[in-house]
C-alpha atoms as a PDB file:
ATOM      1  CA  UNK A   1     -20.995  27.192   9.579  1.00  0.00           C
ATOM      2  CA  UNK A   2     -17.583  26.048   8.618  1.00  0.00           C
ATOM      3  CA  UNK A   3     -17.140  23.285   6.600  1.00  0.00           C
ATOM      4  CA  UNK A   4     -13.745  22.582   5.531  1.00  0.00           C
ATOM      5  CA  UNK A   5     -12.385  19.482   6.431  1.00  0.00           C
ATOM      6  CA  UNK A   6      -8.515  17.829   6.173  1.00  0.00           C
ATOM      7  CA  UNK A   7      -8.777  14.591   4.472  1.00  0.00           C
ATOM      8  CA  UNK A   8      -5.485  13.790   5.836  1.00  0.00           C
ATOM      9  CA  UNK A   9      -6.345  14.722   9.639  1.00  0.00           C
ATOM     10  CA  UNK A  10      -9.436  12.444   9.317  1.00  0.00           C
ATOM     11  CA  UNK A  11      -7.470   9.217   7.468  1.00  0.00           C
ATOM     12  CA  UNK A  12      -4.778  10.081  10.063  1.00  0.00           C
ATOM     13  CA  UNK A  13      -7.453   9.369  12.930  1.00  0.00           C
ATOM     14  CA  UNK A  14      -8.760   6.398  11.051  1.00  0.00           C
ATOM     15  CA  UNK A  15      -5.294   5.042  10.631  1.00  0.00           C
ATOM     16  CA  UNK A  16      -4.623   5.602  14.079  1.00  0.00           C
ATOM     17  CA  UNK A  17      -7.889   3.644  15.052  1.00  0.00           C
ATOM     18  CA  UNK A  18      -6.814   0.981  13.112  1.00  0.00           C
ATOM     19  CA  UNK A  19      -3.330   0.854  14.621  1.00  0.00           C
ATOM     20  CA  UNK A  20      -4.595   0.999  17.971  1.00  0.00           C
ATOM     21  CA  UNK A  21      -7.222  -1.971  17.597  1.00  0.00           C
ATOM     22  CA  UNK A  22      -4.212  -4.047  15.643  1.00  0.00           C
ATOM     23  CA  UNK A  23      -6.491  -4.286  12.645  1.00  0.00           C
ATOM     24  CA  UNK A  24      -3.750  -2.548  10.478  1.00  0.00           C
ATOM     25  CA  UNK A  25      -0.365  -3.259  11.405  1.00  0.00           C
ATOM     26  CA  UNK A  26       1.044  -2.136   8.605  1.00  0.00           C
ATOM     27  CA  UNK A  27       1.122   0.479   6.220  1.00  0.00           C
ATOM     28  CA  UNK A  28       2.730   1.255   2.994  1.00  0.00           C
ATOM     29  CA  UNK A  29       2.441   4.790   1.720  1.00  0.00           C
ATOM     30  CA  UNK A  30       3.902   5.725  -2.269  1.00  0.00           C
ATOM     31  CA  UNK A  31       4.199   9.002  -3.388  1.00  0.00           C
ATOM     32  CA  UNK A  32       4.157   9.262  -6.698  1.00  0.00           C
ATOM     33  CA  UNK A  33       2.558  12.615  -7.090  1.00  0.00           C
ATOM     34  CA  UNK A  34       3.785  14.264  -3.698  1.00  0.00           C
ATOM     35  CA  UNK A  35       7.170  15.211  -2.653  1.00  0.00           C
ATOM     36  CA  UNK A  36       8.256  11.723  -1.331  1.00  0.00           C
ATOM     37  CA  UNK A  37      10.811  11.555   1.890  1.00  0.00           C
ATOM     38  CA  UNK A  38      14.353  10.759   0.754  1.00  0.00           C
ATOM     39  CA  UNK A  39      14.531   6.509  -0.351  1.00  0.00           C
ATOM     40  CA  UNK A  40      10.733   6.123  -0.277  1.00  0.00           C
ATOM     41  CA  UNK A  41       9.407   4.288  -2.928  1.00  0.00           C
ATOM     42  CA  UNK A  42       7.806   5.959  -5.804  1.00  0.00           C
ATOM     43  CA  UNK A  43       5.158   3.885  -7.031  1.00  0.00           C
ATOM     44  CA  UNK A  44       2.874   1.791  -5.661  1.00  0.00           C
ATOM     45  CA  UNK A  45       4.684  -1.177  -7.828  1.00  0.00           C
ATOM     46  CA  UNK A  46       8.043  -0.193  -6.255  1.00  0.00           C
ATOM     47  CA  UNK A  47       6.799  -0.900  -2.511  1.00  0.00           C
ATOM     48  CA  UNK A  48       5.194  -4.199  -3.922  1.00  0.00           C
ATOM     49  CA  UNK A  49       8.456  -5.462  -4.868  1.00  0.00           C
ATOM     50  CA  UNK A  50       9.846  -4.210  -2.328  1.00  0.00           C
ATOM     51  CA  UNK A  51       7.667  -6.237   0.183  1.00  0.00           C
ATOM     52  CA  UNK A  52       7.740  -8.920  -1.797  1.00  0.00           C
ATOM     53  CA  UNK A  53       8.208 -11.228   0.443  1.00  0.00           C
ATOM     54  CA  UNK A  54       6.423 -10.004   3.381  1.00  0.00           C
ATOM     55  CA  UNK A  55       3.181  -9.776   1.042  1.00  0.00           C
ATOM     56  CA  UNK A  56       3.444 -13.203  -0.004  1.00  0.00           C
ATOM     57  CA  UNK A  57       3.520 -14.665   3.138  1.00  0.00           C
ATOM     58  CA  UNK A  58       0.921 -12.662   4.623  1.00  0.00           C
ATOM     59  CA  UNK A  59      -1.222 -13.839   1.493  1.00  0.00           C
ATOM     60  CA  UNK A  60      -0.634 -17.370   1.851  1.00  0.00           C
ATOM     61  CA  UNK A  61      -0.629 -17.818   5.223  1.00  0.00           C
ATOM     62  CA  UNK A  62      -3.021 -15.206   6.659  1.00  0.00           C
ATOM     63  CA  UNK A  63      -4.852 -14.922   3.600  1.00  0.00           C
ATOM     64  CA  UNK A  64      -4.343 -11.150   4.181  1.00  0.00           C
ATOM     65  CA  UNK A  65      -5.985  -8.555   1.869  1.00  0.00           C
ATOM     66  CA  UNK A  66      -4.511  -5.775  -0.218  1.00  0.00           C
ATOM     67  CA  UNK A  67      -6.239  -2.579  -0.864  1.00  0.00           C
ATOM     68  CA  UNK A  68      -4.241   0.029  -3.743  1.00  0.00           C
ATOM     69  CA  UNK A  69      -5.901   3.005  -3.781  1.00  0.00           C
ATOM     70  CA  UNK A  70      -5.068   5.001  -7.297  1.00  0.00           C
ATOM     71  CA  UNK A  71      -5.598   5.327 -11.001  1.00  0.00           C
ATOM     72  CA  UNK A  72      -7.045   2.087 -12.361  1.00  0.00           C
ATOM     73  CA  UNK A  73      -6.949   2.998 -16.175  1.00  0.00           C
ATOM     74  CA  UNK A  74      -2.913   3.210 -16.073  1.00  0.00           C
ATOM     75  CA  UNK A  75      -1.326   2.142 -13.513  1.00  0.00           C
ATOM     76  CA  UNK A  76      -3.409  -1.371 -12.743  1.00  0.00           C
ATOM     77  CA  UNK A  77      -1.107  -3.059 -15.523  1.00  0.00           C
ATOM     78  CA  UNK A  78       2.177  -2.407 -13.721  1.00  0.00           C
ATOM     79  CA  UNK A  79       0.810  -3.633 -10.139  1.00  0.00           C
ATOM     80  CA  UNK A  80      -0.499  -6.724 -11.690  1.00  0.00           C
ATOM     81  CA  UNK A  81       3.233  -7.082 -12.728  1.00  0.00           C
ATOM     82  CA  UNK A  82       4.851  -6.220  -9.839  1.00  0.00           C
ATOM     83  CA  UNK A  83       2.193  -8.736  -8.053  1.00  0.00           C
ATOM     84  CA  UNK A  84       3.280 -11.618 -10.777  1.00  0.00           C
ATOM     85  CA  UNK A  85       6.786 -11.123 -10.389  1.00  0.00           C
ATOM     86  CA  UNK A  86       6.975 -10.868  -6.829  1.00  0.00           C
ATOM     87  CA  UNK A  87       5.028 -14.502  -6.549  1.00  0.00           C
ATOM     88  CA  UNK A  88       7.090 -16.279  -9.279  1.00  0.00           C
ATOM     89  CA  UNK A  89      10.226 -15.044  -7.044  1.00  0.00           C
ATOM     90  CA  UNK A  90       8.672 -16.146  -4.065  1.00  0.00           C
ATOM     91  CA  UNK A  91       7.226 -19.856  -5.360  1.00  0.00           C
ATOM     92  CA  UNK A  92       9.235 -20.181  -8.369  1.00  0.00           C
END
């Protein structure tokens, strides 16, 4: 019996699902470990701020929710920032 399995074939699918359904319609990837694509952001605090806007008013008005997947011990300071800074832009 085999029993590898790609994590990113199987999020892919999920994703895909998701996309499909209109449940997710949209996604913001960071790669701070991997080899990013030319002019993607780095980390997930970069993309925050620069969304900023978008993610506010998705917030507020469709009282979205935002899920960060990654290490809570150091990097959970510098999204908190990047959230605070991107609503005191936003609403002053």
């Amino acid at each position: 019996m085999n029993h590898s399995f790609s994590f990113s074939a199987y999020f892919r699918e999920k994703v895909e699902q998701h996309q499909s359904s209109s449940t997710l319609t949209k996604l913001l990837v960071s790669y701070s470990r991997d080899v990013k694509p030319e002019g993607s952001p780095h980390y997930v605090q970069d993309n925050i701020k620069l969304h900023g806007t978008d993610i506010v008013k998705l917030i507020e008005e469709k009282g979205a929710v935002v899920y960060v997947c990654g290490d809570a011990k150091h990097m959970a300071r510098d999204v908190l920032q990047a959230f605070s800074e991107i609503f005191a832009k936003e609403k002053g």
